[in-house]
Protein backbone atom coordinates (compact mmCIF):
# COMPACT_ATOMS: atom_id res chain seq x y z
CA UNK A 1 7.99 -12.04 15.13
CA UNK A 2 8.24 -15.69 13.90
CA UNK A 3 8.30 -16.54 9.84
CA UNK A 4 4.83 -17.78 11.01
CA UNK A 5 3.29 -14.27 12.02
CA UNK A 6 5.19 -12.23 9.09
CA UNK A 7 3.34 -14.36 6.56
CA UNK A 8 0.12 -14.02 7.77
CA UNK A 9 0.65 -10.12 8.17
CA UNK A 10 1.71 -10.42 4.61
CA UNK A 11 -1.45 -12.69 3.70
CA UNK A 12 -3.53 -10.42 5.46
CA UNK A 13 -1.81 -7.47 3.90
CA UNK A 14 -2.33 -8.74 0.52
CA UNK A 15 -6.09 -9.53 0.82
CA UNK A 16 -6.57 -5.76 2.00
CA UNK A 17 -4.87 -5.25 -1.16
CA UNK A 18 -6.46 -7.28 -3.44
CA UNK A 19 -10.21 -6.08 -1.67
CA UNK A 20 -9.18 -2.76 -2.43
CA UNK A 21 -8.79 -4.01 -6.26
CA UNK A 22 -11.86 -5.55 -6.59
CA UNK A 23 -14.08 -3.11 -4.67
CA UNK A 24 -12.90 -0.02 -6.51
CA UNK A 25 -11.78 1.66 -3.56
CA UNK A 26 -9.99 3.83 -3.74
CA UNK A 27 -9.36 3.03 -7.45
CA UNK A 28 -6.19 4.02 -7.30
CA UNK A 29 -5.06 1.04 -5.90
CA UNK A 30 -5.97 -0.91 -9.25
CA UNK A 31 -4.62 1.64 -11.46
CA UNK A 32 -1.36 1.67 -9.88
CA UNK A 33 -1.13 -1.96 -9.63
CA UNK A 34 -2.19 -1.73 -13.65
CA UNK A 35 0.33 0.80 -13.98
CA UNK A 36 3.25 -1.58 -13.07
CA UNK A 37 2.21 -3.81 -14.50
CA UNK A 38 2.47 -2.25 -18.01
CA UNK A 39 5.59 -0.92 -17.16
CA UNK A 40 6.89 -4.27 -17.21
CA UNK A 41 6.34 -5.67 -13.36
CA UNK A 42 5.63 -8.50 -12.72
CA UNK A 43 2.64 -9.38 -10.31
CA UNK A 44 4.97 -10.53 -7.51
CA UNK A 45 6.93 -7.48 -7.46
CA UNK A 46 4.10 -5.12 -7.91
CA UNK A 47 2.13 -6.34 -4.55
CA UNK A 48 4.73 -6.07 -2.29
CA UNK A 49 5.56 -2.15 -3.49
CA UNK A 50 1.77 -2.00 -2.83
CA UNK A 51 2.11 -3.85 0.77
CA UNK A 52 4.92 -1.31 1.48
CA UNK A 53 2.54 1.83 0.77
CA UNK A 54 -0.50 0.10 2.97
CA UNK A 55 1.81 -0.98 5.89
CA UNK A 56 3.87 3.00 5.61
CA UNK A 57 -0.28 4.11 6.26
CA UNK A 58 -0.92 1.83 8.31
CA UNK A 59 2.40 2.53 10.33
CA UNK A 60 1.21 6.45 10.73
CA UNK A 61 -2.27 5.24 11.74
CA UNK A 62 -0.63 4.16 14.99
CA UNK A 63 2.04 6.24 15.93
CA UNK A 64 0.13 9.18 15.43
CA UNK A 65 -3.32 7.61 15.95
CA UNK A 66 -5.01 9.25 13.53
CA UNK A 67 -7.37 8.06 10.73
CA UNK A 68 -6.58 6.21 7.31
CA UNK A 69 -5.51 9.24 5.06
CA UNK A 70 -6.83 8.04 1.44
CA UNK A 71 -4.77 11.28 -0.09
CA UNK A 72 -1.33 10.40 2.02
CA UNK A 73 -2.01 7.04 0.47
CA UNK A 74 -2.94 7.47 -3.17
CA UNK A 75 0.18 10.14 -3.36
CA UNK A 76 2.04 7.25 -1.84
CA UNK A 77 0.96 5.06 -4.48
CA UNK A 78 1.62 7.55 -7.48
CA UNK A 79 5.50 8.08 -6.75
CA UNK A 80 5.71 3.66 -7.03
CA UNK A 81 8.17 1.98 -7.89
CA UNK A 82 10.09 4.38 -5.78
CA UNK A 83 9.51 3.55 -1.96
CA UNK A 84 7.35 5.70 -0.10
CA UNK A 85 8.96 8.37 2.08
CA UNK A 86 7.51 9.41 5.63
CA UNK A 87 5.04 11.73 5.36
CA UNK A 88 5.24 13.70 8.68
CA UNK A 89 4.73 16.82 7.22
CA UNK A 90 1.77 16.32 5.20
CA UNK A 91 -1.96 17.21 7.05
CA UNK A 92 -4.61 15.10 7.43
């Protein structure tokens, strides 16, 4: 992947992220990204530990082809700023 394609996945990333924000849904996106923020990060750190979360979803979306899973996703976003773990063993 050239520097070219990794920054748009990470534009396109980031509007998912910030659509999520503005639309409410799931509002846990916004509340985490508040979250951070209060606990003194700054906006550019908090979206990518945000990205990571989306893309760790989005990763088990393909390789297992399954379905977004908002609850693998908003526990995801609850354990931040630790990194998200695979979640193999969780169900759907």
């Amino acid at each position: 992947m050239s520097c070219d394609d990794s920054a748009s996945v990470n534009d396109a990333v980031f509007e998912v992220l910030e659509n999520q924000m503005r639309d409410g849904t799931p509002p846990e996106t916004k509340l985490t990204y508040d979250r951070l923020l209060s606990e003194g990060h700054s906006h550019d750190e908090v979206m990518p530990m945000l990205a990571t979360v989306l893309l760790c979803e989005m990763n088990v979306m393909v390789r297992d082809q399954k379905t977004f899973n908002e609850a693998r996703f908003v526990a995801a976003l609850n354990k931040l700023p630790g990194l998200p773990a695979d979640h193999d063993d969780d169900d759907d």
